[in-house]
Protein backbone atom coordinates (compact mmCIF):
# COMPACT_ATOMS: atom_id res chain seq x y z
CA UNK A 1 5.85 -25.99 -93.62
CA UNK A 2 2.41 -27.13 -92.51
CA UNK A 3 2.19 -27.86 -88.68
CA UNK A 4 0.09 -31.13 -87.98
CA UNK A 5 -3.06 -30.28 -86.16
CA UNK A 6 -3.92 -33.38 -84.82
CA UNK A 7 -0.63 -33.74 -83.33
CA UNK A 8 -1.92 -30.33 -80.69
CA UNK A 9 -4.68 -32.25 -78.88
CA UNK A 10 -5.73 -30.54 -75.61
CA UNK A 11 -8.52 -31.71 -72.88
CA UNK A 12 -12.02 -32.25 -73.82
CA UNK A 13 -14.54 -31.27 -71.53
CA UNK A 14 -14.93 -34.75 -70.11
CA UNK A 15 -11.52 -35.09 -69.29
CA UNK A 16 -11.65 -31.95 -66.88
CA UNK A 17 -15.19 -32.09 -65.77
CA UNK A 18 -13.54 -35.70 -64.41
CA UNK A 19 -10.41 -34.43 -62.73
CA UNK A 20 -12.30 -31.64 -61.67
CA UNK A 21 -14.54 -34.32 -59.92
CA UNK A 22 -11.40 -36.27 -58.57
CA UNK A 23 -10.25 -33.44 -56.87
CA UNK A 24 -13.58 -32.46 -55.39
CA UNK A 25 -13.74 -35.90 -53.94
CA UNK A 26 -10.09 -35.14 -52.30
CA UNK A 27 -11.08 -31.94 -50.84
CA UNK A 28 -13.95 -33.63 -49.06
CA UNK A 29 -12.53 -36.10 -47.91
CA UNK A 30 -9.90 -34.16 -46.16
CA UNK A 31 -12.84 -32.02 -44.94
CA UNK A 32 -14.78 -34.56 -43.46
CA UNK A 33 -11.40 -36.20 -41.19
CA UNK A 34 -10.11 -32.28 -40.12
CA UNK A 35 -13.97 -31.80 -39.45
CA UNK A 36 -13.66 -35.54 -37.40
CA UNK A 37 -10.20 -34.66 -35.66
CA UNK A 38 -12.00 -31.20 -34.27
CA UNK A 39 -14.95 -33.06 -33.17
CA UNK A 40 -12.88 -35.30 -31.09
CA UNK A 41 -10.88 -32.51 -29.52
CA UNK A 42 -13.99 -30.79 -28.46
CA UNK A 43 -15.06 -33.60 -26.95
CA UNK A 44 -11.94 -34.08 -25.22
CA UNK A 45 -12.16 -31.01 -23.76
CA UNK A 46 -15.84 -31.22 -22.10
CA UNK A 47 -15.10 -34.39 -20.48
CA UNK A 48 -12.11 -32.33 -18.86
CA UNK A 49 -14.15 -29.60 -17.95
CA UNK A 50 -16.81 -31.57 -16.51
CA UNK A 51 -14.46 -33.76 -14.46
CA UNK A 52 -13.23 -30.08 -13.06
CA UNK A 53 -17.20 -28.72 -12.16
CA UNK A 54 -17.95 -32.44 -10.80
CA UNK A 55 -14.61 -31.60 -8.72
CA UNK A 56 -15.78 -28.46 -8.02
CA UNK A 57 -19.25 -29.45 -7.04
CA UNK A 58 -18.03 -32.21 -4.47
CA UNK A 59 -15.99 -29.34 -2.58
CA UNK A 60 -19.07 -26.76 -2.30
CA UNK A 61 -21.06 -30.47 -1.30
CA UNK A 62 -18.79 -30.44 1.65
CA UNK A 63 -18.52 -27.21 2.34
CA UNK A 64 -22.15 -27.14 2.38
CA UNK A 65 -23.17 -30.05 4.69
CA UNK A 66 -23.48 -32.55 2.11
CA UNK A 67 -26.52 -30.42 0.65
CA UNK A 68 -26.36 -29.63 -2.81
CA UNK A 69 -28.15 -26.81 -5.30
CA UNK A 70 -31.19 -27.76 -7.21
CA UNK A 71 -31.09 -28.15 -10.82
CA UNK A 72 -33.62 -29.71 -13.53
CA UNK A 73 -30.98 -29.63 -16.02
CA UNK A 74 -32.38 -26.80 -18.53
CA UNK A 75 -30.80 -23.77 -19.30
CA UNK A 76 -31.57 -22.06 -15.84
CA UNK A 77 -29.16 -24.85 -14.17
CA UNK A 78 -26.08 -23.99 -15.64
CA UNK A 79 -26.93 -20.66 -13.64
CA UNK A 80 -27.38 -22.48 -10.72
CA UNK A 81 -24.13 -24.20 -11.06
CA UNK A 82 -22.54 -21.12 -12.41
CA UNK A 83 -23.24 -19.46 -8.96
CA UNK A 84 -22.80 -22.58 -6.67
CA UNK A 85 -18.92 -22.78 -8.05
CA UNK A 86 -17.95 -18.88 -8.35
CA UNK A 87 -20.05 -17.19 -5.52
CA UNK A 88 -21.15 -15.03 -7.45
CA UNK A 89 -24.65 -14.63 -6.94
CA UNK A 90 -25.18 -10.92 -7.85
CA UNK A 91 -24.00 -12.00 -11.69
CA UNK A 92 -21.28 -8.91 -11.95
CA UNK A 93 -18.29 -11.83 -12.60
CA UNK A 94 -17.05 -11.65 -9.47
CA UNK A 95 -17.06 -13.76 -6.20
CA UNK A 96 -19.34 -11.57 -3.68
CA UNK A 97 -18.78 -10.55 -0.31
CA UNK A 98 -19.49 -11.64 3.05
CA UNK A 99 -19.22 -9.94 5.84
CA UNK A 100 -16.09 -8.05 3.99
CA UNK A 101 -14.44 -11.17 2.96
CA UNK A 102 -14.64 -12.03 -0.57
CA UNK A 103 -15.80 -15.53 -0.94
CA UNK A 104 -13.29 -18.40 -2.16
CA UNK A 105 -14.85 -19.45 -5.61
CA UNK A 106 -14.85 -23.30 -5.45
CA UNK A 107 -13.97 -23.18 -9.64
CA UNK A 108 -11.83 -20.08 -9.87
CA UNK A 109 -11.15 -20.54 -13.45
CA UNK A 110 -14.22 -18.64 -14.97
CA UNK A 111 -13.76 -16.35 -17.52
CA UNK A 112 -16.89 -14.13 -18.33
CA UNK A 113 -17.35 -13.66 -22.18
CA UNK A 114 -19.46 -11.97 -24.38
CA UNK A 115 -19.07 -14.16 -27.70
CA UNK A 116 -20.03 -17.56 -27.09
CA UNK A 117 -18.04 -18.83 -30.32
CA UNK A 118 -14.98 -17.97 -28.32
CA UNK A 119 -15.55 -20.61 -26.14
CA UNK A 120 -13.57 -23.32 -28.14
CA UNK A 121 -10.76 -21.53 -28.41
CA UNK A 122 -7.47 -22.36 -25.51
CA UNK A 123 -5.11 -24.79 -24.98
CA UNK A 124 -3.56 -26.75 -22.10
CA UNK A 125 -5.98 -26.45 -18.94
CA UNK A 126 -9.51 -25.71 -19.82
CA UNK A 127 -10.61 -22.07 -19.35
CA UNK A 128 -14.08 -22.52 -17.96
CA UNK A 129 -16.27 -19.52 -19.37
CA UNK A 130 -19.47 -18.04 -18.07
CA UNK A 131 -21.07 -16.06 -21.02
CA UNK A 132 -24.14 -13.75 -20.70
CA UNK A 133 -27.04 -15.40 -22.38
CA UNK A 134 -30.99 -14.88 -22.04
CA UNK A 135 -32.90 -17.77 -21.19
CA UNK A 136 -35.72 -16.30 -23.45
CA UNK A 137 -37.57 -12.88 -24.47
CA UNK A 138 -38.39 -11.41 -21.35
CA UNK A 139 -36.50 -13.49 -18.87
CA UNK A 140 -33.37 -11.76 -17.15
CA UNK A 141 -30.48 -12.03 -18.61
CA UNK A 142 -27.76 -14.82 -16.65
CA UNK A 143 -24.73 -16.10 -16.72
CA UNK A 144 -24.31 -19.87 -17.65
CA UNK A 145 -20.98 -22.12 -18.22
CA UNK A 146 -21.07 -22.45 -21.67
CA UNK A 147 -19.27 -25.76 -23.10
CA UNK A 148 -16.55 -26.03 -26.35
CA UNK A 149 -19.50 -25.18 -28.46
CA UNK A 150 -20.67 -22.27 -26.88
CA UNK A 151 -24.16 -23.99 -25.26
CA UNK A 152 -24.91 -24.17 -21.57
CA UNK A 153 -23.53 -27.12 -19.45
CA UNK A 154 -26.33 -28.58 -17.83
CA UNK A 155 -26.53 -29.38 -13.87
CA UNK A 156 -29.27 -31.48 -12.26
CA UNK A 157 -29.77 -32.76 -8.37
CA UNK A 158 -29.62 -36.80 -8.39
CA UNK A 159 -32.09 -38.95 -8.06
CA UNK A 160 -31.06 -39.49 -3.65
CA UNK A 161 -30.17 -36.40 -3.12
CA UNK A 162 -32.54 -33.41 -1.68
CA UNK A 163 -31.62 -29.49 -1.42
CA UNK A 164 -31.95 -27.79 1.62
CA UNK A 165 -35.88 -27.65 1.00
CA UNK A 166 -35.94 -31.11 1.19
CA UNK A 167 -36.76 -31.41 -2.81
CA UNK A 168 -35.14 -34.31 -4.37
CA UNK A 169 -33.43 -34.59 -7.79
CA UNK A 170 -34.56 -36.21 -10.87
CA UNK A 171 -30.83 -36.81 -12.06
CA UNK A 172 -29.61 -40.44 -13.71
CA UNK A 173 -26.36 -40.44 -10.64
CA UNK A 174 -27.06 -40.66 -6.81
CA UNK A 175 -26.11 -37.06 -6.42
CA UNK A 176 -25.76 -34.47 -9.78
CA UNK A 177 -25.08 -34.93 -13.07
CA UNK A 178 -22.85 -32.76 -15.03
CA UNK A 179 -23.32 -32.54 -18.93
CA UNK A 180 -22.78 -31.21 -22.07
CA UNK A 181 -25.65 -31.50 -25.09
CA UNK A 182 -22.91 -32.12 -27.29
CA UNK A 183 -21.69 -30.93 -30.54
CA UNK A 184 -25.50 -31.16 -31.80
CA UNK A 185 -26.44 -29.07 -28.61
CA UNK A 186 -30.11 -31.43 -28.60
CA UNK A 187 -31.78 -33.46 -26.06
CA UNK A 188 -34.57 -36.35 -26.88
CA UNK A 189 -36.85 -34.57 -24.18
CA UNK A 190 -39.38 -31.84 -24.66
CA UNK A 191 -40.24 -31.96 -21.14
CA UNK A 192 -40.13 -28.34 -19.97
CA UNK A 193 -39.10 -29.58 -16.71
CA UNK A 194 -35.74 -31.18 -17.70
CA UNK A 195 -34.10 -33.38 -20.02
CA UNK A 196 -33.88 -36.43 -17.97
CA UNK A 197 -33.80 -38.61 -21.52
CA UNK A 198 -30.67 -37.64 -22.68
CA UNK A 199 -29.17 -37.49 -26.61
CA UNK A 200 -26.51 -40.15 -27.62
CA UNK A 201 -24.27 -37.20 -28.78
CA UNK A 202 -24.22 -35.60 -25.41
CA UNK A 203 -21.19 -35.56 -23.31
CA UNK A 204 -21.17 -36.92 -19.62
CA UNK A 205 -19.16 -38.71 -17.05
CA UNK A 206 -21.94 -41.37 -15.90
């Protein structure tokens, strides 16, 4: 008995190069909304952490006379902040010592890492983490609160508020700003002495 070719048609190559098409279009589409729900955690998660440092940062304010740090809001700040809120002003990771006392870190919930990618990683209340980074070749190395995408947060002195050398801030608030470049890690300024304009992406409490 003859068997009927016709009858054993398979897929031509248009047929699969189109469902192969269909379900590249699936797959990126379910890319794009995971990629859209982890965006939206991140930022979640800096606006906690910044409403802990601004927290943090009103304590050491009072604790201080009302006088504040000063910060430009470059890299170097988040140094500045970094050692405002753990007293630790040697950079070893731990609060220093005064007069055999160890100082009370006004944000005790630093965690010093090496691997800045880590930084996105916890759950439940926000591990802030101070990573060692280096500002730039032949600067010392420092340690900086990094933010869910492993850049620097960025302090800066408002714009009626002096240090205790009488300088006064260039911030946008009456007394600091707090804030994360976002998930681009960019700001619109080039001006080396701070990024006062600041990017649309970035995340602050203002």
């Amino acid at each position: 008995m003859k068997l009927n070719r016709q009858n054993k048609k398979g897929f031509t190559l248009v047929e699969i190069l189109v469902g192969v098409g269909i379900l590249a279009m699936l797959a990126a589409g379910m890319w794009v909304a995971v990629g859209s729900t982890q965006t939206k955690k991140l930022k979640n998660k800096a606006e906690t952490e910044i409403t802990l440092l601004e927290a943090a940062m009103n304590e050491y304010r009072t604790d201080n006379g009302g006088v504040l740090p000063f910060g430009r809001g470059d890299e170097e700040s988040s140094n500045i902040m970094y050692q405002a809120l753990s007293c630790d002003y040697d950079g070893d990771g731990e609060p220093d010592d005064e007069n055999g006392v160890t100082r009370m870190p006004y944000c005790p919930t630093f965690t010093v890492i090496k691997n800045t990618k880590a930084a996105e990683q916890g759950e439940g209340i926000p591990v802030l983490r101070a990573s060692i980074r280096t500002k730039e070749k032949g600067k010392r190395k420092m340690l900086v609160i990094v933010d869910p995408w492993g850049k620097p947060y960025r302090y800066r002195l408002g714009c009626e508020a002096e240090d205790d050398k009488g300088k006064t801030g260039q911030g946008i608030n009456a007394d600091f700003d707090i804030f994360s470049q976002g998930p681009d890690g960019l700001g619109d300024s080039t001006n080396k002495a701070g990024e006062n304009e600041d990017n649309i992406s970035n995340i602050k409490l203002w």
